[in-house]
C-alpha atoms as a PDB file:
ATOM      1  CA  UNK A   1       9.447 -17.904 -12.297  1.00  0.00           C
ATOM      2  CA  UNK A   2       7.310 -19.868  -9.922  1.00  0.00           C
ATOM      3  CA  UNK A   3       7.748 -20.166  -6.335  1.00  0.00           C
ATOM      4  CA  UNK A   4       9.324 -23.769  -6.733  1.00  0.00           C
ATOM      5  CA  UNK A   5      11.528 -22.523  -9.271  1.00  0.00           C
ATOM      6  CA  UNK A   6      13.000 -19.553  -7.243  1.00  0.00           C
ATOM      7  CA  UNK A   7      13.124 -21.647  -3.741  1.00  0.00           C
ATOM      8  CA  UNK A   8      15.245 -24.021  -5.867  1.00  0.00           C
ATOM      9  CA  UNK A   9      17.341 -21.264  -7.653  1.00  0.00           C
ATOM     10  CA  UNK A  10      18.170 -19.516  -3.784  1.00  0.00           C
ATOM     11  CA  UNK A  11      19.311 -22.996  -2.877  1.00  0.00           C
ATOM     12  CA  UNK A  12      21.579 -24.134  -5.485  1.00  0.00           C
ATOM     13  CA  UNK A  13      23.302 -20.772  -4.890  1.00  0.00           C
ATOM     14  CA  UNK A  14      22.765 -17.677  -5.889  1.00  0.00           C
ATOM     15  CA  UNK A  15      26.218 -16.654  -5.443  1.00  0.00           C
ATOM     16  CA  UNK A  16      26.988 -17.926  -8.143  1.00  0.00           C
ATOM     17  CA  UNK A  17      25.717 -15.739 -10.341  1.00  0.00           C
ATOM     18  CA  UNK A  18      28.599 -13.215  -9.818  1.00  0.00           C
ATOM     19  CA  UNK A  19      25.951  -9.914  -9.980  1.00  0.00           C
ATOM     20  CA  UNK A  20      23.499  -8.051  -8.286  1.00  0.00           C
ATOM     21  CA  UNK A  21      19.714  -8.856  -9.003  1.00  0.00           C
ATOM     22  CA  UNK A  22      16.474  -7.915  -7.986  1.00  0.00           C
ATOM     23  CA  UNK A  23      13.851  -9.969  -7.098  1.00  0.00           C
ATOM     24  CA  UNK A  24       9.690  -8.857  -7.153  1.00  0.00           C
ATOM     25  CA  UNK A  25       7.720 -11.451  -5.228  1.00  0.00           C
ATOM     26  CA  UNK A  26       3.519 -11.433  -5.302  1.00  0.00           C
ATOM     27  CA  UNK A  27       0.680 -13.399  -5.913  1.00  0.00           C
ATOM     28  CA  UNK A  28       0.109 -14.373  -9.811  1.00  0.00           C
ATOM     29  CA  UNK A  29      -3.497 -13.992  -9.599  1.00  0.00           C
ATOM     30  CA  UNK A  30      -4.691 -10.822  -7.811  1.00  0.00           C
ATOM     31  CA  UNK A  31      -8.709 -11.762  -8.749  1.00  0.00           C
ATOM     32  CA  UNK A  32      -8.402 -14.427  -6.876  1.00  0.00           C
ATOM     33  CA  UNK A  33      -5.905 -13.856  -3.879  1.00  0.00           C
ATOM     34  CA  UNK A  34      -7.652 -12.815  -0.547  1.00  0.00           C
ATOM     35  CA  UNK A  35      -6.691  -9.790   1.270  1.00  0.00           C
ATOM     36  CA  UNK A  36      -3.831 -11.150   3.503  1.00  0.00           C
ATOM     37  CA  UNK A  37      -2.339 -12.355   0.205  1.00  0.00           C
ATOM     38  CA  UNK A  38      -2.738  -8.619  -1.775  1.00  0.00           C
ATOM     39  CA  UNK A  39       0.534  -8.274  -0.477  1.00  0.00           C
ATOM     40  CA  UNK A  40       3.935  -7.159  -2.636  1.00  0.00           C
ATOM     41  CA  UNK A  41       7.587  -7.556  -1.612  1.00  0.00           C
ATOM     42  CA  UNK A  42      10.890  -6.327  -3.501  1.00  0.00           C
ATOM     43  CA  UNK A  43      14.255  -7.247  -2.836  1.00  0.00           C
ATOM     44  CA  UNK A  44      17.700  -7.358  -3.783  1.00  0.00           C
ATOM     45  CA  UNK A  45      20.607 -10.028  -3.867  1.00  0.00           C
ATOM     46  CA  UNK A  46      23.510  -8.193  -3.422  1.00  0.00           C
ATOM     47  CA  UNK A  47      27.109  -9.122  -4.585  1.00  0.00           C
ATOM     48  CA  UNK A  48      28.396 -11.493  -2.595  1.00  0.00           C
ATOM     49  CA  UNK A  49      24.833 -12.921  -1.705  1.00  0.00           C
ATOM     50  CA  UNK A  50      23.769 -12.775   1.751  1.00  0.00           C
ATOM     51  CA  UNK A  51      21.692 -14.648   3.989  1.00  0.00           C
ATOM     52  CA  UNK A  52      19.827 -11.968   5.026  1.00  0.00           C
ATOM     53  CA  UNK A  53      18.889 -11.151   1.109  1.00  0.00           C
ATOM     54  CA  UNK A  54      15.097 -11.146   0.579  1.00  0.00           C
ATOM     55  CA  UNK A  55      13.992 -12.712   3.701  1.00  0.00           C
ATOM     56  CA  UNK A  56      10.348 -12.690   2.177  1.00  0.00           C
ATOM     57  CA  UNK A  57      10.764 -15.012   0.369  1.00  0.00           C
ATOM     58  CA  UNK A  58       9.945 -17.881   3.170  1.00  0.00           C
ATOM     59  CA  UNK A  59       6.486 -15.765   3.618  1.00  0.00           C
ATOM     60  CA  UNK A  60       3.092 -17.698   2.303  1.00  0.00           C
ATOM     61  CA  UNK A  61       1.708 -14.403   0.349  1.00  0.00           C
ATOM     62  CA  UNK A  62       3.503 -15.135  -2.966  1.00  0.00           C
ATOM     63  CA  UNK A  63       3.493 -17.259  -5.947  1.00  0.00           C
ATOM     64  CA  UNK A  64       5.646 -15.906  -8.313  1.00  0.00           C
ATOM     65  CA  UNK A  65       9.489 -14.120  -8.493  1.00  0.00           C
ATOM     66  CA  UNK A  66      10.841 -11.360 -11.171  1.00  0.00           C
ATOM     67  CA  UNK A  67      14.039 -11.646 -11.109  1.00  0.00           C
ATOM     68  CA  UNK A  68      15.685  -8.349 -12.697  1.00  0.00           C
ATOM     69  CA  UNK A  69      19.356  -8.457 -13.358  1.00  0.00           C
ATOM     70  CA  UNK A  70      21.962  -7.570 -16.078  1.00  0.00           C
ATOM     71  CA  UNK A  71      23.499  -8.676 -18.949  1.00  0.00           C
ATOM     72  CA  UNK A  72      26.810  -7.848 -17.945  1.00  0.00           C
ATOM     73  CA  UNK A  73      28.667  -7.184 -14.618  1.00  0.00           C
ATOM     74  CA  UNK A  74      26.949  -4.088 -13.988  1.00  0.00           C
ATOM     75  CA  UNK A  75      24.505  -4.401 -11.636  1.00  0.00           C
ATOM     76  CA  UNK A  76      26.477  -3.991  -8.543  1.00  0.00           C
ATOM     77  CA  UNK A  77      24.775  -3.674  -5.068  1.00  0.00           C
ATOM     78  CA  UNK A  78      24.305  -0.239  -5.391  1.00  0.00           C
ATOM     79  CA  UNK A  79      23.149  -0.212  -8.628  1.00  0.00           C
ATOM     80  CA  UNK A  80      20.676  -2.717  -7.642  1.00  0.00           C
ATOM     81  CA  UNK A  81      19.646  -1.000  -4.393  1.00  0.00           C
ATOM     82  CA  UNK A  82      18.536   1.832  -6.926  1.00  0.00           C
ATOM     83  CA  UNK A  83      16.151  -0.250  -8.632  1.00  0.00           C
ATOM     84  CA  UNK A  84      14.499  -1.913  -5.662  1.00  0.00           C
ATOM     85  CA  UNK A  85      14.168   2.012  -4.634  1.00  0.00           C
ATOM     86  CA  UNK A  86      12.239   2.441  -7.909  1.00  0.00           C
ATOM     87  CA  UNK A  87      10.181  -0.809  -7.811  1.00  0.00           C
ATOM     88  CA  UNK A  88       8.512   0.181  -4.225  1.00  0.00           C
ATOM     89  CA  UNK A  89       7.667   3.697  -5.381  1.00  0.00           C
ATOM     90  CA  UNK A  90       6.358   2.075  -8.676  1.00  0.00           C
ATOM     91  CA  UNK A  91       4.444  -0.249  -6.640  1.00  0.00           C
ATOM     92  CA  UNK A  92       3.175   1.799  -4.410  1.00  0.00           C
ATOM     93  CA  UNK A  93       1.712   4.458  -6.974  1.00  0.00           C
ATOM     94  CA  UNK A  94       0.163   1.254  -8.468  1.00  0.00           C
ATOM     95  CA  UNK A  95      -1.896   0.983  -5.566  1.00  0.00           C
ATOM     96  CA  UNK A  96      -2.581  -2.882  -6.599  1.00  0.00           C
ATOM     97  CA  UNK A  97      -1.076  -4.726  -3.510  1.00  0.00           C
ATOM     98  CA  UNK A  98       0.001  -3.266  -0.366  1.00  0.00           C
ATOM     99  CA  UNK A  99       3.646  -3.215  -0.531  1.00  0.00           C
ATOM    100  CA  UNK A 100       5.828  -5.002   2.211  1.00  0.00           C
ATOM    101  CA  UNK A 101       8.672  -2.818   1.923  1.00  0.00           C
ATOM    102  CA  UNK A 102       9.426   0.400   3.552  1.00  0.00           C
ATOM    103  CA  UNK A 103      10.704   3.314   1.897  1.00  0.00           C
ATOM    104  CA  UNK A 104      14.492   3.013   1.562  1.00  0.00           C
ATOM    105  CA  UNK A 105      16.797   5.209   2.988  1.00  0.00           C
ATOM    106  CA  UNK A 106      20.649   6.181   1.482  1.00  0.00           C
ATOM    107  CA  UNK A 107      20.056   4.863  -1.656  1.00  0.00           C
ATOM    108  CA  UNK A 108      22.005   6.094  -4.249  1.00  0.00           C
ATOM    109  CA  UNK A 109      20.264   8.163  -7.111  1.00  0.00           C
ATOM    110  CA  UNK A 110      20.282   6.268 -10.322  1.00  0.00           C
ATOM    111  CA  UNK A 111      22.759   6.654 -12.911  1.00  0.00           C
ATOM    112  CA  UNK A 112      22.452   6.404 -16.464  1.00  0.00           C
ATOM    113  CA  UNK A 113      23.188   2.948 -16.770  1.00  0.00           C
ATOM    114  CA  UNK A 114      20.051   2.431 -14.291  1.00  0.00           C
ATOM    115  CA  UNK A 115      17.845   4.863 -15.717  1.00  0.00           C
ATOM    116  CA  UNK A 116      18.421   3.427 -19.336  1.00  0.00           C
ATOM    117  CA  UNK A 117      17.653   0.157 -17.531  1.00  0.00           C
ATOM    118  CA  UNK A 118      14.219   1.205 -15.792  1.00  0.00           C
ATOM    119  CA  UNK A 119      13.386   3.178 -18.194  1.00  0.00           C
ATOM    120  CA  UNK A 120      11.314   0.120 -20.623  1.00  0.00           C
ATOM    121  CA  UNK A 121      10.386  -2.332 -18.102  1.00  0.00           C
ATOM    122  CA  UNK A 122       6.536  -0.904 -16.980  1.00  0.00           C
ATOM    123  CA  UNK A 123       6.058  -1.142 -20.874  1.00  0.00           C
ATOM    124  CA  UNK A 124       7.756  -4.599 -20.918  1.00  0.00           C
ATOM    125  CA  UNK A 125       5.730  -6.081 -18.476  1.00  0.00           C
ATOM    126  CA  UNK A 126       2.826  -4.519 -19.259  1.00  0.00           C
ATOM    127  CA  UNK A 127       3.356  -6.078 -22.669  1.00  0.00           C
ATOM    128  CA  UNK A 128       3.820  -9.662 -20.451  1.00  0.00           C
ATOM    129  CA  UNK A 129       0.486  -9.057 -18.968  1.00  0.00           C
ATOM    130  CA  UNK A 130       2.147  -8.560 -15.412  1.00  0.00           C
ATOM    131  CA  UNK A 131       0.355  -5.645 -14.072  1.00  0.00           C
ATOM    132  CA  UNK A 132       2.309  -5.327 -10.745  1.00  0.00           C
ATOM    133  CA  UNK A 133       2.882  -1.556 -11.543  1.00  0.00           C
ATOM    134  CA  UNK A 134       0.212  -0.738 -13.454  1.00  0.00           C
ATOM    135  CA  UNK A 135      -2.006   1.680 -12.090  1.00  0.00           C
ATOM    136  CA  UNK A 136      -5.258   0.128 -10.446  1.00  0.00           C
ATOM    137  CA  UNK A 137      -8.271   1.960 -11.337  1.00  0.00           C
ATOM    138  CA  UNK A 138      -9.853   0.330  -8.151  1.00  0.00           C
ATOM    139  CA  UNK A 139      -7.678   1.860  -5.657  1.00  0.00           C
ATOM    140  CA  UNK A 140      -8.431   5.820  -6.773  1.00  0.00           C
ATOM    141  CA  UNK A 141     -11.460   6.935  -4.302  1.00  0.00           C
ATOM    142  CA  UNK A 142     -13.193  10.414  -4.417  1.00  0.00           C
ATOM    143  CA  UNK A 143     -15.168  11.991  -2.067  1.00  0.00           C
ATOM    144  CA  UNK A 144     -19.294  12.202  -2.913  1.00  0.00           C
ATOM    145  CA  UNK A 145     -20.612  14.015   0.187  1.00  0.00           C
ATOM    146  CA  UNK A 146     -24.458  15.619   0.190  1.00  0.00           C
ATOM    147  CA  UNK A 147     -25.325  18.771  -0.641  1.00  0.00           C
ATOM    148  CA  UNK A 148     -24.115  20.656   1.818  1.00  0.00           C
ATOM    149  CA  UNK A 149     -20.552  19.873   0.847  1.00  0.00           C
ATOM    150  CA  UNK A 150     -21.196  18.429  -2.405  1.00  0.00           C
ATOM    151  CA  UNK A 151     -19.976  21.631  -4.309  1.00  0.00           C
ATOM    152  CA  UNK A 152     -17.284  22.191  -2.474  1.00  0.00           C
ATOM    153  CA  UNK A 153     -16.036  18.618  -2.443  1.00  0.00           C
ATOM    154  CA  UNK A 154     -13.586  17.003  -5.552  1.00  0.00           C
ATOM    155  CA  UNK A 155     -11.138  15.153  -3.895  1.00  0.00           C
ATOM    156  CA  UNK A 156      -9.458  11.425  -4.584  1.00  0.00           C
ATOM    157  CA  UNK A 157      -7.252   9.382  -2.513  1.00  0.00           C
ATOM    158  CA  UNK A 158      -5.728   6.376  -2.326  1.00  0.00           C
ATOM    159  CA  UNK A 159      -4.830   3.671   0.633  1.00  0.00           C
ATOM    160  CA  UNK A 160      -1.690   3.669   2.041  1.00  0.00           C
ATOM    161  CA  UNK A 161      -2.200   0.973   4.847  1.00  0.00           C
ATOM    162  CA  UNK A 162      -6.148  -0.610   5.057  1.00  0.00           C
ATOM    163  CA  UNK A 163      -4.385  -1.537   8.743  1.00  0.00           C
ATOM    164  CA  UNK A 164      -4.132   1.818  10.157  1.00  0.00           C
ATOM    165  CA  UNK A 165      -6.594   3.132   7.962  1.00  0.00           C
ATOM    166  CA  UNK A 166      -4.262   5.710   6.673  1.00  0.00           C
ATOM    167  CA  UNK A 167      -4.955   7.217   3.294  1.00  0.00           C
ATOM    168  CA  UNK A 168      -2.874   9.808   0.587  1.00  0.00           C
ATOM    169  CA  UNK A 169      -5.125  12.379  -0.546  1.00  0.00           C
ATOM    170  CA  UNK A 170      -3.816  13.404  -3.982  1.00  0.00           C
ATOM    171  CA  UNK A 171      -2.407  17.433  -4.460  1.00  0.00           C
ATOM    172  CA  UNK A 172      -4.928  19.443  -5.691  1.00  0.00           C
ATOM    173  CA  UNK A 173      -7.698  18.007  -3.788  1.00  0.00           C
ATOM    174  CA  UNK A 174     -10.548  20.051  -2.296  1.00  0.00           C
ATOM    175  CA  UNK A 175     -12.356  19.377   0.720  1.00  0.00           C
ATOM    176  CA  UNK A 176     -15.171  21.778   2.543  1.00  0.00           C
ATOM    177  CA  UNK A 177     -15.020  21.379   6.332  1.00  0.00           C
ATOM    178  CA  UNK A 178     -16.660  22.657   9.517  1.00  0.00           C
ATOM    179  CA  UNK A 179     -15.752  25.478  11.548  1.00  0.00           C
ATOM    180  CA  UNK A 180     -15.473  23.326  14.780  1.00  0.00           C
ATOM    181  CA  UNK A 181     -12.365  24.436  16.944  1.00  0.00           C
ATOM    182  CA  UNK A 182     -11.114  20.796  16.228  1.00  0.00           C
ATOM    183  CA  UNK A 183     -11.411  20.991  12.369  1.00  0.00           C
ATOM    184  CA  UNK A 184      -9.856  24.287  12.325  1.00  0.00           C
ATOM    185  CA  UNK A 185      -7.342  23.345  14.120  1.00  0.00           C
ATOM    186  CA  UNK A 186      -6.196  20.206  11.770  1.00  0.00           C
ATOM    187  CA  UNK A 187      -6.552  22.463   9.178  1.00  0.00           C
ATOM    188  CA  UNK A 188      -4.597  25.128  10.543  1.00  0.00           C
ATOM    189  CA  UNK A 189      -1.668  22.355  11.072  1.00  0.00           C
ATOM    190  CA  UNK A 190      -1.325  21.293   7.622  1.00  0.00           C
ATOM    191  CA  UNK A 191      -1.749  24.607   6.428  1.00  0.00           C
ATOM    192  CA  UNK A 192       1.401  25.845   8.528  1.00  0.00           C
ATOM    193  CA  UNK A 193       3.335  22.770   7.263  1.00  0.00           C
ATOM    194  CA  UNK A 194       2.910  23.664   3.787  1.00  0.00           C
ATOM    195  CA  UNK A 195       0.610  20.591   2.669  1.00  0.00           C
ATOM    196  CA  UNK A 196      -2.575  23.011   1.940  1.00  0.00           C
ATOM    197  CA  UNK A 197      -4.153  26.270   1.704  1.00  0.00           C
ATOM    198  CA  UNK A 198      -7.691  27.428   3.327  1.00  0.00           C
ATOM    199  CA  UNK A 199     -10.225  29.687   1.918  1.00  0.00           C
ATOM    200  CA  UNK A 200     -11.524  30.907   5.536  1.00  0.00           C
ATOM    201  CA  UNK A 201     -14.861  32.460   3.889  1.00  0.00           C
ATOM    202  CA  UNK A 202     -15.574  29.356   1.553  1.00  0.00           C
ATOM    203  CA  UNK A 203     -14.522  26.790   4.257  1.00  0.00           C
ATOM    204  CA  UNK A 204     -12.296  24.802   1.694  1.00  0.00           C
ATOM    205  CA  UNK A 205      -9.309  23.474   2.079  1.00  0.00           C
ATOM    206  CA  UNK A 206      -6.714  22.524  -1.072  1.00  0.00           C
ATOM    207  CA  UNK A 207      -4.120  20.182  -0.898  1.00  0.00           C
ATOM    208  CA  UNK A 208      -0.653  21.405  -2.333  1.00  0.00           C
ATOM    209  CA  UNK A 209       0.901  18.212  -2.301  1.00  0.00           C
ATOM    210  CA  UNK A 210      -0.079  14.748  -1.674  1.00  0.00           C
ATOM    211  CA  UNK A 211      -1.048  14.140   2.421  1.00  0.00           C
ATOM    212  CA  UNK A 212      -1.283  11.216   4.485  1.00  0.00           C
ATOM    213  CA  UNK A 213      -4.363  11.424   6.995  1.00  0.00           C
ATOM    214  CA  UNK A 214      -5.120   8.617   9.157  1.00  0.00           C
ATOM    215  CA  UNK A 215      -8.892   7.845  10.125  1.00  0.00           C
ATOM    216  CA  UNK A 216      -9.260   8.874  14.410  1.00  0.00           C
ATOM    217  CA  UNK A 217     -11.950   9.394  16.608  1.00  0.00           C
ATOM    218  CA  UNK A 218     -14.592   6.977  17.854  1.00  0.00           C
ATOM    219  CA  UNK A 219     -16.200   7.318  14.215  1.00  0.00           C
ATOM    220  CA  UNK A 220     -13.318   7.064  12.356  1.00  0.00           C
ATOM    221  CA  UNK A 221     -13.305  10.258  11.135  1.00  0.00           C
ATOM    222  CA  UNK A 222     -11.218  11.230   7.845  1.00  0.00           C
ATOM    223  CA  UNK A 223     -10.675  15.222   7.825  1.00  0.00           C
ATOM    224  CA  UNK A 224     -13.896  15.948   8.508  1.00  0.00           C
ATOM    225  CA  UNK A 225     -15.159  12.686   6.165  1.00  0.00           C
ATOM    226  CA  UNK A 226     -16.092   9.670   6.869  1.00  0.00           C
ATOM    227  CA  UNK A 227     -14.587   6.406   4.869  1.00  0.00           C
ATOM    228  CA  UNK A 228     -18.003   5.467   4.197  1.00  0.00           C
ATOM    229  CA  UNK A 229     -17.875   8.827   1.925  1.00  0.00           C
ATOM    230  CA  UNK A 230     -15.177   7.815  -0.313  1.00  0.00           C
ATOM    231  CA  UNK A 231     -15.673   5.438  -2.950  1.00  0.00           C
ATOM    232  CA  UNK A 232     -13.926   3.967  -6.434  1.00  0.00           C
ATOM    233  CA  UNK A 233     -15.213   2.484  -9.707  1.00  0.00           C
ATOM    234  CA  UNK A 234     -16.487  -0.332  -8.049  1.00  0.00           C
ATOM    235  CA  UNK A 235     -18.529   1.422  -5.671  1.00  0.00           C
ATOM    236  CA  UNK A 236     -16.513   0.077  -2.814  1.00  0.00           C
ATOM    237  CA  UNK A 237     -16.141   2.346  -0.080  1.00  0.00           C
ATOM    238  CA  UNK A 238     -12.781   2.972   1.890  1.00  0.00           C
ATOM    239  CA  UNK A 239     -15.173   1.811   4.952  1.00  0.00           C
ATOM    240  CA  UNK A 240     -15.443  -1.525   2.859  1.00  0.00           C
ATOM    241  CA  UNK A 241     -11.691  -2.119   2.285  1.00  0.00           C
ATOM    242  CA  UNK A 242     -10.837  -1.013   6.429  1.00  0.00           C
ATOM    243  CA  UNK A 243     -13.355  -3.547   7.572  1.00  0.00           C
ATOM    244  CA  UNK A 244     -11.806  -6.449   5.242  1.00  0.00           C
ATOM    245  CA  UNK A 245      -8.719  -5.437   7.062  1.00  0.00           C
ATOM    246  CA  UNK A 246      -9.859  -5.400  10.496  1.00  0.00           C
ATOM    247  CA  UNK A 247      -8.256  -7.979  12.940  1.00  0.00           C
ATOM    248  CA  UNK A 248     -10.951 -10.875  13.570  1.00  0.00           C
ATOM    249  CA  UNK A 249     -12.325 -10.781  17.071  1.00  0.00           C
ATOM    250  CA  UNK A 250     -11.208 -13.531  19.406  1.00  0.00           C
ATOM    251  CA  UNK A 251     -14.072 -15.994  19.645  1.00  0.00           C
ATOM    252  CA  UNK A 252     -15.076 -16.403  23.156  1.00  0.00           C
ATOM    253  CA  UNK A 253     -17.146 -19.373  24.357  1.00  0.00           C
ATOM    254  CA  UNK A 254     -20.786 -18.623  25.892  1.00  0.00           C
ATOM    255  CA  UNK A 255     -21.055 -19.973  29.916  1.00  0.00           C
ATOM    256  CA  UNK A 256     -22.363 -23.143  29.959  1.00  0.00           C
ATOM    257  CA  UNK A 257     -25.744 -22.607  32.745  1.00  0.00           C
ATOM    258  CA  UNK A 258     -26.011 -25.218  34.881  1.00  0.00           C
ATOM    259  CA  UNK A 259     -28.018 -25.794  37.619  1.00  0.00           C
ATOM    260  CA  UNK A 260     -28.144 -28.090  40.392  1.00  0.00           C
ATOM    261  CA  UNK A 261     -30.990 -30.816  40.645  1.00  0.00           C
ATOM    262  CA  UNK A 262     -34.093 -30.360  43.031  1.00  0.00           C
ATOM    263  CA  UNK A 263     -34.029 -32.581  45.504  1.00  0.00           C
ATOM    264  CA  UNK A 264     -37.059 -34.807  45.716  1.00  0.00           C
ATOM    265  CA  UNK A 265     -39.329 -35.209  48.593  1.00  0.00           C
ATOM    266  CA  UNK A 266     -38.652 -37.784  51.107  1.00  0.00           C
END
């Protein structure tokens, strides 16, 4: 529904629908939407409603509501809390907004009332033309490095916040690096906590499992990469979506010169 129509729907009461619901808010038109509005928030209305449910939903970033409840009296709070779990993971692998939501915590594991209920809706939707979890071919970046790494390199990633410039490398990844203390010492720290294994004599590291790395250093440095080396379909560079992300500069106003008058001769 649109915006209008939800606002109005929360107002009359949303109590009174006697069940649990929950509620997908984002911008209809991602082609057109700017980055501050590529932004995705889930939510539930438990039973009874609360006025703390979905406080998104007073936030300029969206234009349209899913609202996903059931037929029957089902979908308790729980039940629902399951869902919304589901949705932000969904979302997230989508990697076509960045999701508002945090990763819940003590959330129930679905049942099979919920997992019959999850289990059609991507096809659904994708059938609606809503592409909110659909995967976006734009957001997958691999690494093209010269030759010196070039062979060693086949690695893809995705963003995780353009803010913090922190990235997922997906498991299986490969990545040459340097043998600089600093290097070896990054990799020796995800090697010990189980998120990759190091050839020493090739100089590669694989990831195991899929690893957040945030971009540090004075040239944002990614692993040994820079963002400027990853790139998707497009040809955008992660360096291009961290710079649409960076906070604007305060404008400052140039001194106004002045100077005082010569006196004329008497």
């Amino acid at each position: 529904m649109s915006r209008e129509s939800y606002l109005k729907w929360r107002k009359a009461g949303v109590e009174k629908l006697g069940k649990a619901c929950v509620c997908v808010l984002f911008a209809d038109d991602y082609a057109r939407t700017t980055a501050a509005q590529r932004y995705l928030s889930v939510g539930h209305v438990g039973v009874p409603a609360r006025v703390g449910d979905l406080q998104d939903k007073d936030k300029p970033f969206w234009s349209v509501a899913l609202v996903f409840t059931s037929a029957g009296p089902w979908m308790t709070t729980a039940r629902a809390r399951a869902v919304e779990s589901a949705f932000i993971e969904w979302a997230r692998e989508a990697c076509r907004y960045e999701v508002a939501n945090r990763t819940m915590a003590d959330v129930s594991e679905p049942d099979e009332l919920v997992e019959a209920y999850l289990a059609p809706i991507r096809t659904l939707l994708e059938f609606a033309g809503i592409d909110v979890f659909q995967f976006n071919r734009e957001a997958l970046f691999t690494l093209s490095r010269g030759a010196r790494f070039g062979k060693l390199d086949k690695a893809g990633a995705r963003v995780l916040s353009a803010v913090s410039k922190t990235i997922e490398v997906y498991a299986d990844s490969r990545l040459g690096v340097n043998k600089f203390p600093e290097t070896l010492e990054k990799v020796q720290a995800l090697v010990d906590a189980g998120d990759a294994t190091f050839d020493d004599e090739a100089g590669v590291v694989t990831f195991t499992r899929p690893t957040r790395i945030t971009a540090s250093g004075a040239f944002d440095t990614l692993f040994g990469t820079f963002p400027k080396d990853w790139s998707n379909c497009s040809r955008r560079s992660l360096q291009d979506v961290f710079d649409e992300h960076r906070p604007a500069r305060p404008v400052t106003e140039a001194p106004v010169e002045t100077s005082e008058a010569t006196p004329e001769p008497a």
